[in-house]
C-alpha atoms as a PDB file:
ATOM      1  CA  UNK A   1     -74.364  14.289  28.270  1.00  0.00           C
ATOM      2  CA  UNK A   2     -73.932  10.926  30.033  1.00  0.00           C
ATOM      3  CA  UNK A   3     -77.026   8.624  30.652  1.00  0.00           C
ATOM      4  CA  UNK A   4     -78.843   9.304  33.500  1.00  0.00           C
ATOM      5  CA  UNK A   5     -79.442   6.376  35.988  1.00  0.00           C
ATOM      6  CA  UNK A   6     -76.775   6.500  38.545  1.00  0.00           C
ATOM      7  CA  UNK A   7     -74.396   9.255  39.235  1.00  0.00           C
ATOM      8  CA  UNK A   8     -70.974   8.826  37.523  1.00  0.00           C
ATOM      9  CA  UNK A   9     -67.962   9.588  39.384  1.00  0.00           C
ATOM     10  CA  UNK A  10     -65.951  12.751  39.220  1.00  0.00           C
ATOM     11  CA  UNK A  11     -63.284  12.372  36.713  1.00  0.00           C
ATOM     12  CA  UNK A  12     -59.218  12.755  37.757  1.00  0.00           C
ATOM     13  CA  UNK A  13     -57.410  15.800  36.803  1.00  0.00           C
ATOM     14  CA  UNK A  14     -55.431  13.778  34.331  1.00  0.00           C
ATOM     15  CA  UNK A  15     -58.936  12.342  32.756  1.00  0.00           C
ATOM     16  CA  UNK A  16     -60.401  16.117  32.177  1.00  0.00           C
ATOM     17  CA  UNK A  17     -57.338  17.320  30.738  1.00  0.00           C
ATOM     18  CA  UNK A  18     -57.416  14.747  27.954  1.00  0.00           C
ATOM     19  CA  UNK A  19     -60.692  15.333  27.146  1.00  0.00           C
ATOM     20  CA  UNK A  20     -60.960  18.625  26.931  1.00  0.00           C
ATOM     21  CA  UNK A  21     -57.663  18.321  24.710  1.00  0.00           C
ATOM     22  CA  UNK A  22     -59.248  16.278  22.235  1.00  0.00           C
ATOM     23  CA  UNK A  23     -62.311  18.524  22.757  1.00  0.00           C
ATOM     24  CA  UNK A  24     -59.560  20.939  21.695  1.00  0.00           C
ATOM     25  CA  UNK A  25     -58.088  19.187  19.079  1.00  0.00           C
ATOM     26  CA  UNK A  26     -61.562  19.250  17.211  1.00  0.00           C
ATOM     27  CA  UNK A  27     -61.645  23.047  17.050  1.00  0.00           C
ATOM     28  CA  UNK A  28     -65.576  22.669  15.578  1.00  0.00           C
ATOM     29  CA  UNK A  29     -66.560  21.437  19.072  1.00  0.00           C
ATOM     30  CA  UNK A  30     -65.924  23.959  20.971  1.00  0.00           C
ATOM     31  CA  UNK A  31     -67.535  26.984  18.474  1.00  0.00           C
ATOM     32  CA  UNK A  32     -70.714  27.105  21.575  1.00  0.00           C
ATOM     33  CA  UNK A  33     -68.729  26.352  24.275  1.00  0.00           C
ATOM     34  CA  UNK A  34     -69.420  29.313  26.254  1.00  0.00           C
ATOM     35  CA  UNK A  35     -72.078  30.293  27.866  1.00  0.00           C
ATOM     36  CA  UNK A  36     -73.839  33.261  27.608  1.00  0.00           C
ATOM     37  CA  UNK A  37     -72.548  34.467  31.213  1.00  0.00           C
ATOM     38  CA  UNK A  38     -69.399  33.548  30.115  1.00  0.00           C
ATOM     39  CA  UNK A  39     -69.297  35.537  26.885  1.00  0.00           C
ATOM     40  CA  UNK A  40     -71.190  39.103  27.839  1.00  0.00           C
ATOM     41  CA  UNK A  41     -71.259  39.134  31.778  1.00  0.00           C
ATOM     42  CA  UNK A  42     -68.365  40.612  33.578  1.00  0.00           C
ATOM     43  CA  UNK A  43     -66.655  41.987  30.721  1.00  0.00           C
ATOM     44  CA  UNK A  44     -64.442  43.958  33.997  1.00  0.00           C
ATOM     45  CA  UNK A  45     -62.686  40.821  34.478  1.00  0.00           C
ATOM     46  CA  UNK A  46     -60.511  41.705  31.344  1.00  0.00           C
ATOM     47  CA  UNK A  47     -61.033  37.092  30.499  1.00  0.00           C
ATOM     48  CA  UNK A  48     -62.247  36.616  26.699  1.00  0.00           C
ATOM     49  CA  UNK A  49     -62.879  33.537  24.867  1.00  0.00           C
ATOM     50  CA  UNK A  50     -58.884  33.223  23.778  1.00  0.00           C
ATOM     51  CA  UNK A  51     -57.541  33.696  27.193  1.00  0.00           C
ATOM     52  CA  UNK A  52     -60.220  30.773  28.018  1.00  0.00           C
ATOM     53  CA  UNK A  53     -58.441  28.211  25.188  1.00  0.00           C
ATOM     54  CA  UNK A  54     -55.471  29.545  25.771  1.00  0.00           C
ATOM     55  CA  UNK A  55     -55.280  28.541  29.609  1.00  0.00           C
ATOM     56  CA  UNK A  56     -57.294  25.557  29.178  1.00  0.00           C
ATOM     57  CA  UNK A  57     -54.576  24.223  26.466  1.00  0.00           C
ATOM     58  CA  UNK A  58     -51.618  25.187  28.600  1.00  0.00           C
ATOM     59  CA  UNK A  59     -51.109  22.712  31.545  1.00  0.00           C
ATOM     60  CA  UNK A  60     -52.863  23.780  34.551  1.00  0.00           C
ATOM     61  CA  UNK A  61     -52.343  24.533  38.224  1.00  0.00           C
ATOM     62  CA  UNK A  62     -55.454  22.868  39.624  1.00  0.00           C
ATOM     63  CA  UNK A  63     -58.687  21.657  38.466  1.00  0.00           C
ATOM     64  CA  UNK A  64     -61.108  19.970  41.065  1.00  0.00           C
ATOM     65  CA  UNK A  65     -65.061  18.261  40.501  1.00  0.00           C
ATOM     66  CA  UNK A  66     -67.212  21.431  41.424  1.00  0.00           C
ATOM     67  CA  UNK A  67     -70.346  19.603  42.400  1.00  0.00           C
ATOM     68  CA  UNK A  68     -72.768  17.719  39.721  1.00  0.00           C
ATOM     69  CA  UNK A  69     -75.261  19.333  36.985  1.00  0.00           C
ATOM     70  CA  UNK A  70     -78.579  17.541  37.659  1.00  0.00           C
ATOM     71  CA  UNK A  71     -79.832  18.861  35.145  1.00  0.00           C
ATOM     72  CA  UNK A  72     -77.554  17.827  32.429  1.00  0.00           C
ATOM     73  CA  UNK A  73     -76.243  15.489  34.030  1.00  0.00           C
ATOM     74  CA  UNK A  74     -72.440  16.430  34.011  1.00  0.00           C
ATOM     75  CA  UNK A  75     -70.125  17.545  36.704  1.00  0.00           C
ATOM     76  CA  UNK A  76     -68.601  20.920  36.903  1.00  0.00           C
ATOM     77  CA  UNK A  77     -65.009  21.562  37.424  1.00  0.00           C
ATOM     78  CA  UNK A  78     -62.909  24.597  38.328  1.00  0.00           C
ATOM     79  CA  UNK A  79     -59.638  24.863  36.486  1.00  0.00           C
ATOM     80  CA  UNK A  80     -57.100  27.365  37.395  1.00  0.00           C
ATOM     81  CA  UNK A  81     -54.777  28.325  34.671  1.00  0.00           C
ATOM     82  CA  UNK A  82     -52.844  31.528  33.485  1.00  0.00           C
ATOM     83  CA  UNK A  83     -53.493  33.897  30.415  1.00  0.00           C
ATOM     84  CA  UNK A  84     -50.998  34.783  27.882  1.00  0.00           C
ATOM     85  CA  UNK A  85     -50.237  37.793  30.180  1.00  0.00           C
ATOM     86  CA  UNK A  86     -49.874  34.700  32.914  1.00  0.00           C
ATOM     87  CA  UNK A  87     -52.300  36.213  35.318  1.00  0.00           C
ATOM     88  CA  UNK A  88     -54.075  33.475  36.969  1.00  0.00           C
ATOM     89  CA  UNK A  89     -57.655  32.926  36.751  1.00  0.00           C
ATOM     90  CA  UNK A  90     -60.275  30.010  37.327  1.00  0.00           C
ATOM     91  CA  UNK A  91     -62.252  28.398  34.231  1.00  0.00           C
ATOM     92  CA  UNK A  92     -65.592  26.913  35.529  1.00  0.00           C
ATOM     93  CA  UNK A  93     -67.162  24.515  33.013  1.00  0.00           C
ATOM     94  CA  UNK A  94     -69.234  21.582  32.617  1.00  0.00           C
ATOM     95  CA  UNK A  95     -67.762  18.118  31.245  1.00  0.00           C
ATOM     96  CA  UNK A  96     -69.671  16.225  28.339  1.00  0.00           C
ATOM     97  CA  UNK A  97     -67.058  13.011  28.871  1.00  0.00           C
ATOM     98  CA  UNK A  98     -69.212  10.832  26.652  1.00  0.00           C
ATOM     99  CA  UNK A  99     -69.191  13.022  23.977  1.00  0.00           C
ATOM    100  CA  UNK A 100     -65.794  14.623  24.382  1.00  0.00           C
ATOM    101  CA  UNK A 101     -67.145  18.505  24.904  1.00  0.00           C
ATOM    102  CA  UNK A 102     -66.834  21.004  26.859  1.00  0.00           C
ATOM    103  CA  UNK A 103     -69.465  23.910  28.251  1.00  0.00           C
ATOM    104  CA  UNK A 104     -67.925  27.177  29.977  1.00  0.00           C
ATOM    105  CA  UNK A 105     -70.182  28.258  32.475  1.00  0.00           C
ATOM    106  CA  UNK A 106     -67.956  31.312  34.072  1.00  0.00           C
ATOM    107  CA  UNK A 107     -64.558  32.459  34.468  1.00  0.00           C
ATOM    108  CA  UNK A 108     -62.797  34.999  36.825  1.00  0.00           C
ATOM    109  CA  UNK A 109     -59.389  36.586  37.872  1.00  0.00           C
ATOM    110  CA  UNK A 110     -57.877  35.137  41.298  1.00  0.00           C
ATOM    111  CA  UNK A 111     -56.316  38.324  42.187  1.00  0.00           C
END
């Protein structure tokens, strides 16, 4: 979490990507990166927790600020990616930049 006070900046594309590779890099960090949503809701949408690492350690096609987490105090961004079956699909997660980590709030198919 960054330190409340003023509202940081979104971060560039190039800026989330290398943190959430080092987040990556660090594979202990990420053990609770998904939310609860994002591990047992929508189980339809045919997205696990390896297509999730898999597209967000792949380069990506987009990723875009997604409005700001008040509450703790991190932006959002949507990444859109592909699966190992390269089926695109969007990663929604919050950014812990200070601490290098990474929170998974949803993900979903574009087709």
């Amino acid at each position: 979490m960054t330190s409340s006070g003023r509202r940081p900046k979104p971060l560039p594309p190039s800026a989330v990507k290398k943190i959430i590779d080092e987040a990556l890099g660090d594979e202990g960090s990420y053990a609770e990166a998904m939310s609860m949503h994002s591990r047992f809701d929508h189980l339809e949408r045919r997205i696990d927790f390896n297509d999730v690492l898999f597209g967000l350690k792949r380069p990506w096609e987009a990723c875009k600020a997604d409005g700001f987490d008040d509450e703790n105090w991190q932006w959002r961004y949507k990444i859109t990616t592909h699966d190992i079956d390269e089926r695109v699909f969007t990663i929604v997660l919050r950014l812990d930049s200070l601490n290098k980590r990474f929170h998974v709030i949803t993900r979903y198919p574009n087709d």
